[in-house]
C-alpha atoms as a PDB file:
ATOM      1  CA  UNK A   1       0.000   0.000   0.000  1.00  0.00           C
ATOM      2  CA  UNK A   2       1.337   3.733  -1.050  1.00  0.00           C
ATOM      3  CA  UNK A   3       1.768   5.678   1.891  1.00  0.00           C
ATOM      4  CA  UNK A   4       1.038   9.320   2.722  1.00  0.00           C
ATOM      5  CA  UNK A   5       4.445   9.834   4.078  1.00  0.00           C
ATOM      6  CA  UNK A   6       5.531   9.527   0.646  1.00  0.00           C
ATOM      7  CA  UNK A   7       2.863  11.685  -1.116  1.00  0.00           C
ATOM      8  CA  UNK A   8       3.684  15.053  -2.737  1.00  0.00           C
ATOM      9  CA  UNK A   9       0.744  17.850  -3.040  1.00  0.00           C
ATOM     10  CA  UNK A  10      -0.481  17.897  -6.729  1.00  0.00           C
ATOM     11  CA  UNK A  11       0.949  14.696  -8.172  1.00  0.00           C
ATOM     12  CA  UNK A  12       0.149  10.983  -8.291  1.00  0.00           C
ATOM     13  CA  UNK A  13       3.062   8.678  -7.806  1.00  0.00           C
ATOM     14  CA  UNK A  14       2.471   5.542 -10.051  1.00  0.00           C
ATOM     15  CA  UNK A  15       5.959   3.727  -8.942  1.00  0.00           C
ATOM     16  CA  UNK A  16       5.003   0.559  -7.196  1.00  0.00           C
ATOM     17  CA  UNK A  17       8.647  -0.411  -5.480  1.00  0.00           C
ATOM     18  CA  UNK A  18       8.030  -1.273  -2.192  1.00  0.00           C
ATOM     19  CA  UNK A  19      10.283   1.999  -0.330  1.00  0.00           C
ATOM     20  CA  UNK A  20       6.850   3.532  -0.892  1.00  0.00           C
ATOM     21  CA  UNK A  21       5.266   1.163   1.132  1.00  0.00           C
ATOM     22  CA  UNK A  22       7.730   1.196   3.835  1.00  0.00           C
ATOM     23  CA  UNK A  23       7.544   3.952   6.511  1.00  0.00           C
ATOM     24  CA  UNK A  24      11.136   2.999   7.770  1.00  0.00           C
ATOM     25  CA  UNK A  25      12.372   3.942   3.965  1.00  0.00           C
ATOM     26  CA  UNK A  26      12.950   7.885   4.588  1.00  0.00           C
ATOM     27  CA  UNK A  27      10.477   8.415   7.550  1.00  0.00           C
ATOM     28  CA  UNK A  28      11.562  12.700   7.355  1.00  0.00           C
ATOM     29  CA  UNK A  29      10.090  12.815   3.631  1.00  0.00           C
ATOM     30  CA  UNK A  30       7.345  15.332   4.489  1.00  0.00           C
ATOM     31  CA  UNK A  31       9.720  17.325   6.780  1.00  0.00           C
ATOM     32  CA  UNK A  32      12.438  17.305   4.494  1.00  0.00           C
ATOM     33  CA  UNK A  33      10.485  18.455   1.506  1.00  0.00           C
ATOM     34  CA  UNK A  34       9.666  21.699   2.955  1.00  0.00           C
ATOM     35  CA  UNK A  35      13.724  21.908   4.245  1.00  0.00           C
ATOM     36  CA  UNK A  36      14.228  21.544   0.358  1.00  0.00           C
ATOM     37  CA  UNK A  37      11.571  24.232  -0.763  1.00  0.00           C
ATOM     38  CA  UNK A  38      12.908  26.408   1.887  1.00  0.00           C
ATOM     39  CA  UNK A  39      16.323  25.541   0.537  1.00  0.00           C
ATOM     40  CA  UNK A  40      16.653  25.932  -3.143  1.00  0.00           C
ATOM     41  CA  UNK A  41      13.929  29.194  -2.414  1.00  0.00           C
ATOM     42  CA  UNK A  42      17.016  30.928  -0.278  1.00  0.00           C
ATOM     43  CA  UNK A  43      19.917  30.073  -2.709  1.00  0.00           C
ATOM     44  CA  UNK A  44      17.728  31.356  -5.639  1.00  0.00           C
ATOM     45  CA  UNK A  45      16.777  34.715  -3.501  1.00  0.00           C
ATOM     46  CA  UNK A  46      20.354  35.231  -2.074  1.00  0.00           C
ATOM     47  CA  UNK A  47      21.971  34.409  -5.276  1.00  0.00           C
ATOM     48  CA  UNK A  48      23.860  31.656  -4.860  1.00  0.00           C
ATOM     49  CA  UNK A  49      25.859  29.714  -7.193  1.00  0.00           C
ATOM     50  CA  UNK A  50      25.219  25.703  -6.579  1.00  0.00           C
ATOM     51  CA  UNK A  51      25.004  22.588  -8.262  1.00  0.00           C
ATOM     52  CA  UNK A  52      22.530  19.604  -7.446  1.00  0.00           C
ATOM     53  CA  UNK A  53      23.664  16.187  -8.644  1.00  0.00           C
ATOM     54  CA  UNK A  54      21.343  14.029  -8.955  1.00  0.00           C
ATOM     55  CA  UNK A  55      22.036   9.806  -9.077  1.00  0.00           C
ATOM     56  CA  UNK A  56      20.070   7.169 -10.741  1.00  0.00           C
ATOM     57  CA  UNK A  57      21.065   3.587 -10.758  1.00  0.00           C
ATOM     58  CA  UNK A  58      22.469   4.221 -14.540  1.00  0.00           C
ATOM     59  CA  UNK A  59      25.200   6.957 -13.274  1.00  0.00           C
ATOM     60  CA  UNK A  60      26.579   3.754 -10.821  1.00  0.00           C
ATOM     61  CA  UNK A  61      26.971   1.469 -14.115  1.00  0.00           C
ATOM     62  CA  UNK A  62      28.889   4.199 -16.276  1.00  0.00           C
ATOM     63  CA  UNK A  63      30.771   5.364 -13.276  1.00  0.00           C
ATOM     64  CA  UNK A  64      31.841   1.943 -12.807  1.00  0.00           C
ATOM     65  CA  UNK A  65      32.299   0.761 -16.276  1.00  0.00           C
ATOM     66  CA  UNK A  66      29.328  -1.213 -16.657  1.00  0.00           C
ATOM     67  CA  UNK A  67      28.016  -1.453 -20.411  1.00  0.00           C
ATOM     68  CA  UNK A  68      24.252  -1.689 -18.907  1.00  0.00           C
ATOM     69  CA  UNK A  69      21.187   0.482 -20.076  1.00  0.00           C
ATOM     70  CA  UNK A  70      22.183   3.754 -20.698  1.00  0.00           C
ATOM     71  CA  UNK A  71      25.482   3.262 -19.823  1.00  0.00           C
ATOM     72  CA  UNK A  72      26.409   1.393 -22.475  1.00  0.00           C
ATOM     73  CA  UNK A  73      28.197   2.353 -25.270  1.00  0.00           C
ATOM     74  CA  UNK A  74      26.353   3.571 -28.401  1.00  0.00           C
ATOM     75  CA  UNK A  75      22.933   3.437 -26.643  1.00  0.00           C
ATOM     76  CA  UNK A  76      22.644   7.165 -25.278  1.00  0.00           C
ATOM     77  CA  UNK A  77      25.736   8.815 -22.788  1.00  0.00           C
ATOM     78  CA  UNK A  78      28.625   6.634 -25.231  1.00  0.00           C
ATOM     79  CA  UNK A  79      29.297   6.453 -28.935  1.00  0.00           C
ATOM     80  CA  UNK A  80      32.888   4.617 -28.152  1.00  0.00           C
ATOM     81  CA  UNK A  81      34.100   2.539 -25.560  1.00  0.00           C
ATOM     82  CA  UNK A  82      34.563   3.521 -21.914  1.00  0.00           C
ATOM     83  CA  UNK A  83      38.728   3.371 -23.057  1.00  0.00           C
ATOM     84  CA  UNK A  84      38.493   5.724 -26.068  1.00  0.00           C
ATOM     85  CA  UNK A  85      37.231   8.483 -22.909  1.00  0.00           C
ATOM     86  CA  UNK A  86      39.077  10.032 -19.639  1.00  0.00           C
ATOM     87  CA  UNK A  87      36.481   7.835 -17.474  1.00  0.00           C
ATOM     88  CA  UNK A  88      38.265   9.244 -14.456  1.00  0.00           C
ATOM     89  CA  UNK A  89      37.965  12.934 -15.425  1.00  0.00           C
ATOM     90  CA  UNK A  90      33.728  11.430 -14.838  1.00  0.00           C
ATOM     91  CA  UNK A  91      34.399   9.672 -11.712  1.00  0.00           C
ATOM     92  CA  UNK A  92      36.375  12.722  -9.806  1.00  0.00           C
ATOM     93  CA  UNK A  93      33.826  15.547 -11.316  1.00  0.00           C
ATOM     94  CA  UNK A  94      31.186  13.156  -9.971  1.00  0.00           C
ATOM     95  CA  UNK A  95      32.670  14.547  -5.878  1.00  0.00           C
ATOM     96  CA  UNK A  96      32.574  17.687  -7.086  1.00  0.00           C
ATOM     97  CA  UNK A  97      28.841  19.084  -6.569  1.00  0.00           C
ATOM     98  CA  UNK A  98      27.778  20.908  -3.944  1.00  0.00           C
ATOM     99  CA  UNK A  99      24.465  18.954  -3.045  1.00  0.00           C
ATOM    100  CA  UNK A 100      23.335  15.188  -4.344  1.00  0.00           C
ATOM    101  CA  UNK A 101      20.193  13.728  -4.637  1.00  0.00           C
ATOM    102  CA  UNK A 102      19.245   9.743  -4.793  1.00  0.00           C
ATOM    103  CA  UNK A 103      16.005   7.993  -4.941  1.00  0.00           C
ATOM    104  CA  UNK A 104      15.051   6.718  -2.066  1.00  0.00           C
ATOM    105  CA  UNK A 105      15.433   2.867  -2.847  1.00  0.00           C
ATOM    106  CA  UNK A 106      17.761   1.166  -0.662  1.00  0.00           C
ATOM    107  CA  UNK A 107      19.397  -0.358  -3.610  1.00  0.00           C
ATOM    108  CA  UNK A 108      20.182   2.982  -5.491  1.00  0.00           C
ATOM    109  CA  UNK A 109      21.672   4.568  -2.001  1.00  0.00           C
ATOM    110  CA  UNK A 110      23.856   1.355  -1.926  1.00  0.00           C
ATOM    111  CA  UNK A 111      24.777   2.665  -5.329  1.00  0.00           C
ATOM    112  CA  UNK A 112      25.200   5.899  -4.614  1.00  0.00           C
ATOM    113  CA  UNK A 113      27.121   4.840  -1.264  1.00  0.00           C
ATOM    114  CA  UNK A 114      29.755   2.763  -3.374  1.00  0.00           C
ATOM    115  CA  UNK A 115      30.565   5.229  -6.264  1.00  0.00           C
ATOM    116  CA  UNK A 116      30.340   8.824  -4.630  1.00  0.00           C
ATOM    117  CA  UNK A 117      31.808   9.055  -1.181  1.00  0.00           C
ATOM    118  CA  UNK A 118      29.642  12.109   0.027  1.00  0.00           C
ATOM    119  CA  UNK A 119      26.436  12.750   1.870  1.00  0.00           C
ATOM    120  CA  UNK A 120      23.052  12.438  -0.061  1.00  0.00           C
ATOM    121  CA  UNK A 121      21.106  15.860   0.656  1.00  0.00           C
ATOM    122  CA  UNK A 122      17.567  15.054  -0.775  1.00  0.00           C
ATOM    123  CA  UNK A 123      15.598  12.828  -2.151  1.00  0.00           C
ATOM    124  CA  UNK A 124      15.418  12.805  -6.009  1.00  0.00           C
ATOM    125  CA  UNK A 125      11.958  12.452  -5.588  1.00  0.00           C
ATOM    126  CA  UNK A 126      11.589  16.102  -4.677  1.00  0.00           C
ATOM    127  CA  UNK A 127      12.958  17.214  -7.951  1.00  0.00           C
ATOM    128  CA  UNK A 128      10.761  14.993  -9.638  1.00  0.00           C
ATOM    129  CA  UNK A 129       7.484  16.040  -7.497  1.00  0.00           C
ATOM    130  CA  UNK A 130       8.247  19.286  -7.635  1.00  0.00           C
ATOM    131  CA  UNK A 131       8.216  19.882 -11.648  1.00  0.00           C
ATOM    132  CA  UNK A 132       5.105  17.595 -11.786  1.00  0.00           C
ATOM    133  CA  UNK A 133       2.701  19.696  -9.413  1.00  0.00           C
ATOM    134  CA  UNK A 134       4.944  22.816 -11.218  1.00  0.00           C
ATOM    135  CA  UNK A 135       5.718  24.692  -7.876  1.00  0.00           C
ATOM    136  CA  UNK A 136       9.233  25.189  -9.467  1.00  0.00           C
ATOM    137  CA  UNK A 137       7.639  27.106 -12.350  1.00  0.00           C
ATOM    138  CA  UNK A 138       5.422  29.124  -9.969  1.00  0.00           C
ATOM    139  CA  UNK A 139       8.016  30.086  -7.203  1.00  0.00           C
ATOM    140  CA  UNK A 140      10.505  31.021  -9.960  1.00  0.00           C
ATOM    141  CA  UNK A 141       8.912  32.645 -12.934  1.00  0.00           C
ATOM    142  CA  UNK A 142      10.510  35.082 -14.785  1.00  0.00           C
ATOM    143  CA  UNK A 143      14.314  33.420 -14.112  1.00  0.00           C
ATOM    144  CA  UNK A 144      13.975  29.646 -14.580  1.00  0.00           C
ATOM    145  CA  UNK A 145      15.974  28.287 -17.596  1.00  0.00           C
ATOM    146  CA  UNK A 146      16.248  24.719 -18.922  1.00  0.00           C
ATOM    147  CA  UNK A 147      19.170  22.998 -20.033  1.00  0.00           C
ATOM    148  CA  UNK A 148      19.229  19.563 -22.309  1.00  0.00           C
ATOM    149  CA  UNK A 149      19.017  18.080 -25.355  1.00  0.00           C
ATOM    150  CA  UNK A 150      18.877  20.346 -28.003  1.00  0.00           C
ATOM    151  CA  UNK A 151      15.889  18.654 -29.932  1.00  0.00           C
ATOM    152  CA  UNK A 152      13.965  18.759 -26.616  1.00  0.00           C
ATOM    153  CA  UNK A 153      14.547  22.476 -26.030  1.00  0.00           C
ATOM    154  CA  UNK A 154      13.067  23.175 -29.496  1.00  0.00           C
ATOM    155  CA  UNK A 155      10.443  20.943 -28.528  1.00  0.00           C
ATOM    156  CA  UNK A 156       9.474  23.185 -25.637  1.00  0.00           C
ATOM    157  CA  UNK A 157      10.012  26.087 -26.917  1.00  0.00           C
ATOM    158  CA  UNK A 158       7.480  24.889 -29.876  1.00  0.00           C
ATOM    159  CA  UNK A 159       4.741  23.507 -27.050  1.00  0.00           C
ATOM    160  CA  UNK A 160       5.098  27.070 -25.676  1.00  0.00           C
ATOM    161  CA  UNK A 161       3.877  29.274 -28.335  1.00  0.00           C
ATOM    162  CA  UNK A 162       0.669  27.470 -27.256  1.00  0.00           C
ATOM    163  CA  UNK A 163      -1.265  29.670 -25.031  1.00  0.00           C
ATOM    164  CA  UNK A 164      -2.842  26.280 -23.580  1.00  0.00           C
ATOM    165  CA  UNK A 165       0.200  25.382 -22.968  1.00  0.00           C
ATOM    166  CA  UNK A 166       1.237  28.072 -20.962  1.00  0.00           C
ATOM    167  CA  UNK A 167      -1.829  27.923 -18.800  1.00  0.00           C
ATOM    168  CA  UNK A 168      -1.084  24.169 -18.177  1.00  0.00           C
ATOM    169  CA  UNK A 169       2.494  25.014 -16.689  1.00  0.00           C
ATOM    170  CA  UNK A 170       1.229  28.217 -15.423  1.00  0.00           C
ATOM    171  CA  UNK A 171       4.153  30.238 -17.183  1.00  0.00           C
ATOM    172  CA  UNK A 172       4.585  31.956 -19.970  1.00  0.00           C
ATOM    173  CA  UNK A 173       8.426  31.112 -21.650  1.00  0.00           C
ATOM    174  CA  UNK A 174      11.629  29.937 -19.626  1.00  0.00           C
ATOM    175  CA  UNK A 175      14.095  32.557 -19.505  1.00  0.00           C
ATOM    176  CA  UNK A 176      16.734  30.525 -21.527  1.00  0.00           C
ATOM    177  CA  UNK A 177      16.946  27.090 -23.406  1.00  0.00           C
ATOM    178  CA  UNK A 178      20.329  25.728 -22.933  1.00  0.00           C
ATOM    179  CA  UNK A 179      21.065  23.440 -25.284  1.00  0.00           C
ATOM    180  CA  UNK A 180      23.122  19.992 -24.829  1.00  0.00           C
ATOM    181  CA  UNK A 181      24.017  17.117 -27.375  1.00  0.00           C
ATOM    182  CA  UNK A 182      20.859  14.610 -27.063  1.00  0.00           C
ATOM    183  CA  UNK A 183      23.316  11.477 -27.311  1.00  0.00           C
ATOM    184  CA  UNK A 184      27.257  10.467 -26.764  1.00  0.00           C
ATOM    185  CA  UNK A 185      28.299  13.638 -24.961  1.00  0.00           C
ATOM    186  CA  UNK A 186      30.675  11.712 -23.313  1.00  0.00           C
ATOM    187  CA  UNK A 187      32.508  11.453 -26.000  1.00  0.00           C
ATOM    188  CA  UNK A 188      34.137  14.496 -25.929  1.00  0.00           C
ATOM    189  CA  UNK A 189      33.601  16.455 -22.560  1.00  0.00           C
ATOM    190  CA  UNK A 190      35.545  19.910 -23.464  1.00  0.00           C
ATOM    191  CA  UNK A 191      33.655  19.871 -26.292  1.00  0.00           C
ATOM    192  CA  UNK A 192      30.149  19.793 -24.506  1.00  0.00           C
ATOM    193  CA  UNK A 193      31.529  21.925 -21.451  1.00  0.00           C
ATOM    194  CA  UNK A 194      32.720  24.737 -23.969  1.00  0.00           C
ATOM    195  CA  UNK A 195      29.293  24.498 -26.369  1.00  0.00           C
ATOM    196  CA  UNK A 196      27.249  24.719 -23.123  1.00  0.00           C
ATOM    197  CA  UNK A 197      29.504  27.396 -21.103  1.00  0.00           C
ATOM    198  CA  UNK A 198      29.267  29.718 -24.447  1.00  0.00           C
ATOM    199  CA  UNK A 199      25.328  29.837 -23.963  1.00  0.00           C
ATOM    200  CA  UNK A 200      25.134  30.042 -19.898  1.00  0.00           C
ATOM    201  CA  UNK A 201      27.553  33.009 -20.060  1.00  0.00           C
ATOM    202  CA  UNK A 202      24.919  34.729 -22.091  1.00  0.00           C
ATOM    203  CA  UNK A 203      21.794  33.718 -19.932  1.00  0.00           C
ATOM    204  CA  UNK A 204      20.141  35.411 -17.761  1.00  0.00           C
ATOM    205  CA  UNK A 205      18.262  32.566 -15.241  1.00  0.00           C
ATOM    206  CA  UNK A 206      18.807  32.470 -11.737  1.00  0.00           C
ATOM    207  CA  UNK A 207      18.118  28.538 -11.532  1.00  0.00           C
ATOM    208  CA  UNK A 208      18.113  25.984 -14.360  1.00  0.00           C
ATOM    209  CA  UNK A 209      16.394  22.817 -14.377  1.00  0.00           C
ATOM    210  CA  UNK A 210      18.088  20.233 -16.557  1.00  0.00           C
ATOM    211  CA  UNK A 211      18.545  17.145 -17.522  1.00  0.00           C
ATOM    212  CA  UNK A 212      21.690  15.747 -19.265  1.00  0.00           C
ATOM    213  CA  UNK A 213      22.001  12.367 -18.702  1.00  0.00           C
ATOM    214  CA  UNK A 214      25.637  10.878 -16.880  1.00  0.00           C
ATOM    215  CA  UNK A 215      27.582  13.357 -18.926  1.00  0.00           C
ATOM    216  CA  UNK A 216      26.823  15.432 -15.788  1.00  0.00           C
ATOM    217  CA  UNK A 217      29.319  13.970 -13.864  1.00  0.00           C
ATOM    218  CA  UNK A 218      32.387  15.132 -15.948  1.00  0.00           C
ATOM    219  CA  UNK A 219      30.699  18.295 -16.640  1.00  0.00           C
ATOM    220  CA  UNK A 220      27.710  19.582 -13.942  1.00  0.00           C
ATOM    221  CA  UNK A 221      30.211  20.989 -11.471  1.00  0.00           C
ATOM    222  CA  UNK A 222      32.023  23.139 -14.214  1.00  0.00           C
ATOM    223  CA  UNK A 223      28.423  25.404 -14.870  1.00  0.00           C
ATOM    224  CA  UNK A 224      29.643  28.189 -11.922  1.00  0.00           C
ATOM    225  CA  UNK A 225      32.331  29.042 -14.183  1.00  0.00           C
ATOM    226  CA  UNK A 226      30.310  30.121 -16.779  1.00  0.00           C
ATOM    227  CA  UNK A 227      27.256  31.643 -14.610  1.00  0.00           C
ATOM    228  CA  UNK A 228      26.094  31.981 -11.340  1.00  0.00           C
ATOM    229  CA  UNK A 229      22.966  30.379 -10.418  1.00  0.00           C
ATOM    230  CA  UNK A 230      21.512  27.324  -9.288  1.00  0.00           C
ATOM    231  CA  UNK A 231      22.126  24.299 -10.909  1.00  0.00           C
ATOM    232  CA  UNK A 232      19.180  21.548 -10.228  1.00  0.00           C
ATOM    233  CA  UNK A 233      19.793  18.101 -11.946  1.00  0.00           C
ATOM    234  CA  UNK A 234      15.534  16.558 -12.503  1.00  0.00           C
ATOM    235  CA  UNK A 235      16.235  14.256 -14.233  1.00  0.00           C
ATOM    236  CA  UNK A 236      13.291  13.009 -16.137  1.00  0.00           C
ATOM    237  CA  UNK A 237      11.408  16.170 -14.831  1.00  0.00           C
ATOM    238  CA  UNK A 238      12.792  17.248 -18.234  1.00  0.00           C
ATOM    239  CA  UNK A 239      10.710  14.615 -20.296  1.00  0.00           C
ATOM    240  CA  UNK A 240       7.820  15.720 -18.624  1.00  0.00           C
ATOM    241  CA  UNK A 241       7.996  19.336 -19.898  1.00  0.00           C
ATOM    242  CA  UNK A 242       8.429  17.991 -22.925  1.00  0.00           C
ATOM    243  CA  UNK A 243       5.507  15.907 -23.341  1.00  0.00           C
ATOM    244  CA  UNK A 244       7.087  12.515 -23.407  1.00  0.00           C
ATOM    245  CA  UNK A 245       7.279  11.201 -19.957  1.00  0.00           C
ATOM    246  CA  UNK A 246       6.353   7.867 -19.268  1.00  0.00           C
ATOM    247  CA  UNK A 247       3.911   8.481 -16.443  1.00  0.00           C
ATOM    248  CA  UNK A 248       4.766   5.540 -14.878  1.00  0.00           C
ATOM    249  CA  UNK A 249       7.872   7.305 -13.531  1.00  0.00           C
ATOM    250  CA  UNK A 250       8.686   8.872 -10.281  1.00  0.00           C
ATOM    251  CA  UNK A 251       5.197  11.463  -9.525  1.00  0.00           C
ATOM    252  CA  UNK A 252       4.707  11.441 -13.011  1.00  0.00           C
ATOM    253  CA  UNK A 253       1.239   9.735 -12.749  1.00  0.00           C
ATOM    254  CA  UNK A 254      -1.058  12.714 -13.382  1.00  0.00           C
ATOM    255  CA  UNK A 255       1.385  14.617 -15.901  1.00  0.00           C
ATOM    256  CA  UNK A 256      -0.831  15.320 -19.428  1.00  0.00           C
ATOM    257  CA  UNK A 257       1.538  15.187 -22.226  1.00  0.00           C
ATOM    258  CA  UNK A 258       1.066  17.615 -24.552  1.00  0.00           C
ATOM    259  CA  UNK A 259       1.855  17.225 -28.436  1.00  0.00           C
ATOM    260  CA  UNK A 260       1.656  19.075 -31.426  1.00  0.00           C
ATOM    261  CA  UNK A 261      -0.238  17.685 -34.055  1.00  0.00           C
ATOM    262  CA  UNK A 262       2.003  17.388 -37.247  1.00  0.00           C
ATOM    263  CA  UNK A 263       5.252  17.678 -35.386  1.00  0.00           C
ATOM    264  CA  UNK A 264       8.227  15.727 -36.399  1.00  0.00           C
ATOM    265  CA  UNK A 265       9.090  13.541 -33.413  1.00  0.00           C
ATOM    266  CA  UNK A 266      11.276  11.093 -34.993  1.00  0.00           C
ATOM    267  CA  UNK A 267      14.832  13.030 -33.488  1.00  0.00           C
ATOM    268  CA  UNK A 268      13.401  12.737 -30.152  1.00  0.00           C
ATOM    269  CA  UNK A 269      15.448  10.165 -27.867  1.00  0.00           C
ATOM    270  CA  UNK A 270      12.370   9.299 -25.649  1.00  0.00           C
ATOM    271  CA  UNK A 271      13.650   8.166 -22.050  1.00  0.00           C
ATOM    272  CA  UNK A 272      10.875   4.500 -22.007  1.00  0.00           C
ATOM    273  CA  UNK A 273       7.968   6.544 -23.054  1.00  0.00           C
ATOM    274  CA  UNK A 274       5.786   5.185 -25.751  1.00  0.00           C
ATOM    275  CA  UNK A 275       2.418   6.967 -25.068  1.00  0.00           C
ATOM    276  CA  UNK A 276       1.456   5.982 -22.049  1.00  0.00           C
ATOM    277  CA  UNK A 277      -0.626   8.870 -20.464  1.00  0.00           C
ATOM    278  CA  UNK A 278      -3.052  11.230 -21.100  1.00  0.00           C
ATOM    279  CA  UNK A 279      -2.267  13.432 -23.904  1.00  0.00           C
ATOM    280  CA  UNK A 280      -3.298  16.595 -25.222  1.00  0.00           C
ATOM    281  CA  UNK A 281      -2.754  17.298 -28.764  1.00  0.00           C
ATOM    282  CA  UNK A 282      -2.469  20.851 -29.944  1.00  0.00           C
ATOM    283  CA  UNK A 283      -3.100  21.670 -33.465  1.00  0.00           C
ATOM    284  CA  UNK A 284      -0.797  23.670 -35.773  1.00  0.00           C
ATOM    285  CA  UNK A 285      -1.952  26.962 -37.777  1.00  0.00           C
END
């Protein structure tokens, strides 16, 4: 049975592992999402310039060479082998955040224990939570930015020249669309961290949301050079502003995809989504 502990205001949480069943699995998850609201709220307001990391299951396997999911090479974060890259250049910048998130399976914190030898700070699941009920677009409208694949930033962009579209994330246009290669930016790290630091030191956002898959770990912690704001790995969360979010994922269960009729989808690397949902479709002038 899904407990209330576990239960964040405006979303439905259609993820049936067993932590959520658990009271004994993160027993402070109510408490400690309003220490995280309060938290990211006062870095944002005072400025700050911070990175959150956040780990899946997937970021163990490339971190420890594993050629599993999207680990593997020439299925999403690797068009060569894990020798034809500076793997440790990924495993050091991994220590190098300033705050981590994990899921709160036991399994994935075993993970995250055995690859990254700091403290977790919050559950991913807040992250997550908090772009499917939208609070992050409501408490910080008018300097939220995204940053992640470049295909999915036109995407949004596209979705958000729909006034119905704005009404259903309750903003009007993110500040800035960073863009980031959609698949192997491992490959070449300076590259991506030179393509991407060229557009930040241009923006204007006070926090990004973003999702960039385990590239992250070579490159997350190398943002504050370029700008100073608050750097908050989702994840997913990404997908779901996208319209293509599998809503069985973490508090995704009530997310509506929206799509544009007549759109070319066929360069979008979906992240297991293949229509589940309900969806919206928006038709083209």
């Amino acid at each position: 049975m899904y407990l209330d502990l576990y239960k964040i205001e405006g979303t439905n949480n259609l993820d049936s592992h067993n932590c959520f069943s658990d009271p004994n699995s993160f027993p402070q998850f109510q408490e400690g999402l309003d220490v995280y609201k309060t938290h990211v709220k006062q870095l944002v307001d005072e400025k700050e310039s911070k990175t959150f990391y956040k780990f899946g299951d997937g970021d163990y396997y490339f971190l420890t060479k594993q050629p599993f999911g999207s680990a593997a090479p020439g299925s999403r974060a690797l068009g060569v082998s894990f020798d034809d890259i500076n793997h440790d250049e990924f495993v050091s910048g991994s220590k190098l955040n300033d705050y981590y998130t994990c899921e709160i399976y036991p399994e994935n914190i075993s993970k995250f224990n055995k690859v990254i030898d700091r403290d977790i700070s919050y559950p991913a699941e807040y992250g997550y939570g908090l772009v499917a009920n939208k609070w992050f677009f409501s408490q910080f409208s008018g300097k939220i930015g995204l940053i992640g694949a470049s295909e999915k930033m036109e995407l949004i962009e596209e979705l958000l020249m729909y006034d119905e579209y704005k009404e259903y994330l309750g903003i009007n246009n993110f500040s800035d669309y960073i863009n980031f290669p959609q698949k192997f930016a491992c490959d070449d790290i300076n590259y991506v961290e030179n393509f991407v630091g060229e557009q930040l030191e241009k923006s204007t956002s006070d926090i990004f949301l973003l999702g960039i898959g385990h590239a992250k770990s070579g490159v997350l912690h190398k943002f504050k050079k370029y700008k100073k704001a608050i750097f908050m790995d989702v994840g997913a969360g990404i997908d779901m502003i996208a319209g293509c979010i599998n809503i069985n994922r973490p508090f995704a269960g009530s997310w509506v995809n929206y799509r544009i009729e007549g759109y070319d989808y066929t360069n979008i690397d979906y992240l297991r989504y293949s229509g589940e949902g309900e969806h919206i479709f928006l038709r083209q002038d």
